[in-house]
Protein backbone atom coordinates (compact mmCIF):
# COMPACT_ATOMS: atom_id res chain seq x y z
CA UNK A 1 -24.36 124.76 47.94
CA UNK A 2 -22.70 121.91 49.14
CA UNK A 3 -19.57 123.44 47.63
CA UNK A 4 -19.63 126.25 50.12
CA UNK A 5 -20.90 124.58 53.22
CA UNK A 6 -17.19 122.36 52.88
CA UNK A 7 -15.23 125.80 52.11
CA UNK A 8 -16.66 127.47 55.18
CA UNK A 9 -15.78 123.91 57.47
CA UNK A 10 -12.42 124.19 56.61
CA UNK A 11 -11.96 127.93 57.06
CA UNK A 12 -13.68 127.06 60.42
CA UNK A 13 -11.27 124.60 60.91
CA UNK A 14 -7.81 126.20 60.18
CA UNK A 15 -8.98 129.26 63.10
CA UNK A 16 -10.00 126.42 65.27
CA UNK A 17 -6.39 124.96 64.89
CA UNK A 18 -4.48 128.60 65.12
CA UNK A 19 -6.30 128.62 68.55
CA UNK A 20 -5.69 125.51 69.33
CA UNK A 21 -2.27 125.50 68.64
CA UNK A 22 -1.82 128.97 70.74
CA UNK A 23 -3.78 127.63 73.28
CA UNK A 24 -1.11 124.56 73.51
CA UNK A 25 1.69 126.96 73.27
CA UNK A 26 0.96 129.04 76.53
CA UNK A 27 -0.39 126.03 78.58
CA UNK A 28 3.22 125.08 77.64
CA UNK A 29 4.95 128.16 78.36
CA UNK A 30 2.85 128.25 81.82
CA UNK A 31 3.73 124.25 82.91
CA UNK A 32 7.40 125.15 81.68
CA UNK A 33 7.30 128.23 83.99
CA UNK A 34 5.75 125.90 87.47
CA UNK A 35 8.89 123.83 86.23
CA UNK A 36 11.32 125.92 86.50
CA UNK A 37 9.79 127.55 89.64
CA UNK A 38 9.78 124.11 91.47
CA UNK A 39 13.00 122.71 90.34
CA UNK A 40 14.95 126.40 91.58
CA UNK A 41 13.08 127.29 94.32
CA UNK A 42 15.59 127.33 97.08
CA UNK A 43 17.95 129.35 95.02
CA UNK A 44 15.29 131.90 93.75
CA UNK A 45 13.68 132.18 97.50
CA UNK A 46 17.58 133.59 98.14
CA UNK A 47 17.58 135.63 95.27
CA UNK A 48 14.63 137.53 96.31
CA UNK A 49 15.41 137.59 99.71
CA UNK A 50 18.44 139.42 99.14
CA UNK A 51 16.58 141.58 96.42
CA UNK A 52 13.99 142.28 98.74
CA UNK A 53 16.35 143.06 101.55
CA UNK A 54 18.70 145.46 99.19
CA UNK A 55 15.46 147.22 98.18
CA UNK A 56 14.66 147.94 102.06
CA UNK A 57 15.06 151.37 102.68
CA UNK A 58 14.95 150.15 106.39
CA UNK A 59 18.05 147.62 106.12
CA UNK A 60 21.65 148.46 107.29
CA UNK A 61 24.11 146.03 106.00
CA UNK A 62 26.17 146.57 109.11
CA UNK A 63 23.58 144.58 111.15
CA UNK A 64 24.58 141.12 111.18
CA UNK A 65 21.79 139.32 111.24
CA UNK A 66 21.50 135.55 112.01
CA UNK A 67 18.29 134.48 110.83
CA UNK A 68 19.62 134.76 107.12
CA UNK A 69 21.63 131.85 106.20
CA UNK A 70 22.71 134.12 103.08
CA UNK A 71 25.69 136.04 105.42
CA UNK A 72 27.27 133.16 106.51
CA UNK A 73 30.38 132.11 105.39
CA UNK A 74 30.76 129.28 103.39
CA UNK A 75 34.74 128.34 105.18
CA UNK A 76 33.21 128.21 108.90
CA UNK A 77 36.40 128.07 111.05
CA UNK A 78 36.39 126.27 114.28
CA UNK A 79 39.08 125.58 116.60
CA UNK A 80 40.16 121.45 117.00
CA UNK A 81 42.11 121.01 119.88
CA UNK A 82 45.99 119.31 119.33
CA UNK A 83 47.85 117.69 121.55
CA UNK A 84 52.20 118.22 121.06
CA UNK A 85 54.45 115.35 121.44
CA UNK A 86 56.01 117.29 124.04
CA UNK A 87 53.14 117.86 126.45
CA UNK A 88 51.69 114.26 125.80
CA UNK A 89 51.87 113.64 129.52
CA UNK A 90 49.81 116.89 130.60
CA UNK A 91 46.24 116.41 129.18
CA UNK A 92 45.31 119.73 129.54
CA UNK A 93 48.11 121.47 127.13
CA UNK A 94 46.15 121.66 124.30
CA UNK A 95 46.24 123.99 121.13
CA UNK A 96 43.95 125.68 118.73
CA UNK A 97 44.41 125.21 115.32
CA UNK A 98 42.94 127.77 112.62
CA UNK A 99 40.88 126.22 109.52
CA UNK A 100 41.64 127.80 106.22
């Protein structure tokens, strides 16, 4: 009687440690998920902004829109004003130089 009382403990125990062990494995899964979430989360709030946007049935890609920061250019140009050796005694010839 004994005998059996031990044989049913351990069958009890090798279903309590497949559960376990799946139990582990998602909490796992889900903490390696949150991870991923946290550590990309500027990059993946783009992502489905743009998805999000593309699936608008509303949005026209003509419209510039400045509240995205996802249209702007990454080479911004801006013009630096140059003075020439030959007008350095006029401070107000200056030139505009294009950044590439």
């Amino acid at each position: 009687m004994c005998v059996r009382r031990e044989q049913e403990q351990e069958k009890k125990a090798e279903r309590m440690g497949g559960l376990t062990s799946a139990v582990i494995a998602i909490a796992g899964l889900a903490l390696g998920w949150i991870t991923i979430e946290i550590a990309c989360k500027p990059c993946l709030d783009k992502g489905r902004e743009a998805i999000d946007r593309s699936l608008d049935p509303n949005y026209d890609p003509d419209i510039i829109d400045n509240d995205t920061s996802i249209r702007t250019p990454l080479n911004q140009q801006s013009p630096l004003p140059i003075s020439t050796s030959d007008d350095a005694d006029s401070d107000a010839a200056t030139s505009t130089v294009k950044i590439v």
